[in-house]
C-alpha atoms as a PDB file:
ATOM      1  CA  UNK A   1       0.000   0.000   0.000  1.00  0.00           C
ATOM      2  CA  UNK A   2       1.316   3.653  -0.920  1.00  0.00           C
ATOM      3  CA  UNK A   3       1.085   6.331   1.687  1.00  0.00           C
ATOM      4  CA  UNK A   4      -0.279   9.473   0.791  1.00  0.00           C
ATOM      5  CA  UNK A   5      -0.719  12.814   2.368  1.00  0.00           C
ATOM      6  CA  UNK A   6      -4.407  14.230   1.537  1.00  0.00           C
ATOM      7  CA  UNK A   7      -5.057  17.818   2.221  1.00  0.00           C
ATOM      8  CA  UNK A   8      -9.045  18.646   2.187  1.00  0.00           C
ATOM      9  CA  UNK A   9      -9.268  21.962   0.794  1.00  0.00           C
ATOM     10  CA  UNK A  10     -13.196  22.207   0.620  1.00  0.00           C
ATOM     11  CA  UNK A  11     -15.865  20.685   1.327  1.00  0.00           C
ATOM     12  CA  UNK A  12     -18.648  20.277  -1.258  1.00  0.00           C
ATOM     13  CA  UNK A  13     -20.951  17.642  -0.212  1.00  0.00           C
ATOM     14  CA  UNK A  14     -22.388  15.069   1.175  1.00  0.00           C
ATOM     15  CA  UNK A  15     -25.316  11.885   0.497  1.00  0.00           C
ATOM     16  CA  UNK A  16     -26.093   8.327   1.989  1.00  0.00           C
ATOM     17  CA  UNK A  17     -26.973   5.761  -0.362  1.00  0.00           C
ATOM     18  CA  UNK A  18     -27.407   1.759   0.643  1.00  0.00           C
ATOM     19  CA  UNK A  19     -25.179   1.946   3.483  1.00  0.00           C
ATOM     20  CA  UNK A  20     -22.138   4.500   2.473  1.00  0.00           C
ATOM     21  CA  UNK A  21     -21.952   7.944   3.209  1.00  0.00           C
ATOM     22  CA  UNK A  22     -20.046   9.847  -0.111  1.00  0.00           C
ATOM     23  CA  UNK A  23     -18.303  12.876   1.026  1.00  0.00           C
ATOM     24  CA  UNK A  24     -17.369  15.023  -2.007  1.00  0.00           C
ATOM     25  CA  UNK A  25     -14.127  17.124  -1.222  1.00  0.00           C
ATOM     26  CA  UNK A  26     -11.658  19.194  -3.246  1.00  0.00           C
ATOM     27  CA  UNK A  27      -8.169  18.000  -1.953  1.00  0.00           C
ATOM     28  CA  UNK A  28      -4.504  18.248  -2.666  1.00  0.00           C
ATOM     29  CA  UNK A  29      -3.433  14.584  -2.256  1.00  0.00           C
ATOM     30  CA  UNK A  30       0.403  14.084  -2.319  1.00  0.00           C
ATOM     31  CA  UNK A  31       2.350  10.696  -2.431  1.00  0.00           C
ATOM     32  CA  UNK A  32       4.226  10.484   1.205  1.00  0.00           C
ATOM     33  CA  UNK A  33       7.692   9.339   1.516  1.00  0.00           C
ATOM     34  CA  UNK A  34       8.157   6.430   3.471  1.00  0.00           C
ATOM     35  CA  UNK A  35      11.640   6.845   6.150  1.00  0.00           C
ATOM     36  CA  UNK A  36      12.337   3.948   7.788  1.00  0.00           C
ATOM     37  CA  UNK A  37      10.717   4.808  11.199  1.00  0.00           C
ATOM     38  CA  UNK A  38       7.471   5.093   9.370  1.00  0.00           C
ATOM     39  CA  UNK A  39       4.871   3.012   9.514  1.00  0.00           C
ATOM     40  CA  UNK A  40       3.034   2.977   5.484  1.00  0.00           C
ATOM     41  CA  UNK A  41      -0.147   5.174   6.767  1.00  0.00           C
ATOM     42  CA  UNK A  42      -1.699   7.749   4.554  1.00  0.00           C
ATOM     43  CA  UNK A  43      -2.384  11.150   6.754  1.00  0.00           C
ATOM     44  CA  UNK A  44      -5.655  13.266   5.936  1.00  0.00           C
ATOM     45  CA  UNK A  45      -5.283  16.583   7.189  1.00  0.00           C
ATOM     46  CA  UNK A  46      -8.313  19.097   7.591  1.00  0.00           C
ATOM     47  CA  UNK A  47      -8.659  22.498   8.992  1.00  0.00           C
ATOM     48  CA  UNK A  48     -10.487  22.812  12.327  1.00  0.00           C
ATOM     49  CA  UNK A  49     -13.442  24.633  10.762  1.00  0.00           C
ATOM     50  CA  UNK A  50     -13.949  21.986   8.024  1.00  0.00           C
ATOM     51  CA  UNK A  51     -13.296  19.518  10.689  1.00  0.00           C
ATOM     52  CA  UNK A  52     -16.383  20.918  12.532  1.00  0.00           C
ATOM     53  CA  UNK A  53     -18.302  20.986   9.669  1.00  0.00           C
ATOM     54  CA  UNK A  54     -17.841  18.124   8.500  1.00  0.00           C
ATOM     55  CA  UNK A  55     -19.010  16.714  11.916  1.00  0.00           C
ATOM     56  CA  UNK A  56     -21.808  18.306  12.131  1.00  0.00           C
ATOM     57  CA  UNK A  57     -22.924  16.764   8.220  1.00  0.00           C
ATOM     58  CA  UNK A  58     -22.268  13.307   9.596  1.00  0.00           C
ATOM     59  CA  UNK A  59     -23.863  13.373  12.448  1.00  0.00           C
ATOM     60  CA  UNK A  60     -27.112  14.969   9.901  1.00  0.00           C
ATOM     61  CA  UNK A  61     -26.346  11.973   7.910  1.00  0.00           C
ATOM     62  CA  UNK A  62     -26.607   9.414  10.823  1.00  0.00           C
ATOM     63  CA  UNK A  63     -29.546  10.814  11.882  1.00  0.00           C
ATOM     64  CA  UNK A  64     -31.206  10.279   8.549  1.00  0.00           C
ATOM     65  CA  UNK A  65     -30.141   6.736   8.434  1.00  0.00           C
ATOM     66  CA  UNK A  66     -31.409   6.363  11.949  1.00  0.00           C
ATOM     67  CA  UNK A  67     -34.886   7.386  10.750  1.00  0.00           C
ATOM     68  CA  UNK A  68     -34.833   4.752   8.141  1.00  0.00           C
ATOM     69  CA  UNK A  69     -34.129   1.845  10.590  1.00  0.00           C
ATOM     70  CA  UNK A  70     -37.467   0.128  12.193  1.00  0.00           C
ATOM     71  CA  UNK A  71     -37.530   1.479  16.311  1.00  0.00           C
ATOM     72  CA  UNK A  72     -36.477  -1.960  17.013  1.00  0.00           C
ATOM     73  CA  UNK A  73     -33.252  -1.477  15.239  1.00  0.00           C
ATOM     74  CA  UNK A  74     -31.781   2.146  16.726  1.00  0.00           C
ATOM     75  CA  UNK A  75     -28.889   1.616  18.454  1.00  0.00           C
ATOM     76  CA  UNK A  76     -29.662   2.267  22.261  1.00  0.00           C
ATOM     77  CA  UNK A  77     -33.025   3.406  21.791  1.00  0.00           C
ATOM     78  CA  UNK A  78     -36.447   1.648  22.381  1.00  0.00           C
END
């Protein structure tokens, strides 16, 4: 597996669709050298604002899901 350094630049937007939540993102996505005390992870780096955005969209997401799922089936809930 190739590393890679992702930078998210913007976010655009976001949809659920049988199970997967698509995130569409403008990014600068780099290849990462390896060193030797590196372990072969990619990085994804966000500013704190997208960061809190982009919380706030998934947990809208989730929420839609949840709504979808019979009572019986919401995690926690009764």
């Amino acid at each position: 597996m190739k590393p890679y350094d992702i930078e998210v630049q913007r976010l655009k937007s976001m949809k659920h669709d049988k199970g997967l939540i698509e995130i569409n993102i403008d990014a600068l996505v780099m290849s990462r050298q390896m060193r030797d005390d590196q372990s072969a992870t990619s990085c994804l780096r966000l500013p704190v604002e997208h960061a809190r955005t982009l919380l706030i969209l998934l947990k809208q997401q989730l929420a839609e899901l949840d709504k979808l799922q019979p009572r019986s089936r919401r995690s926690g809930r009764s």
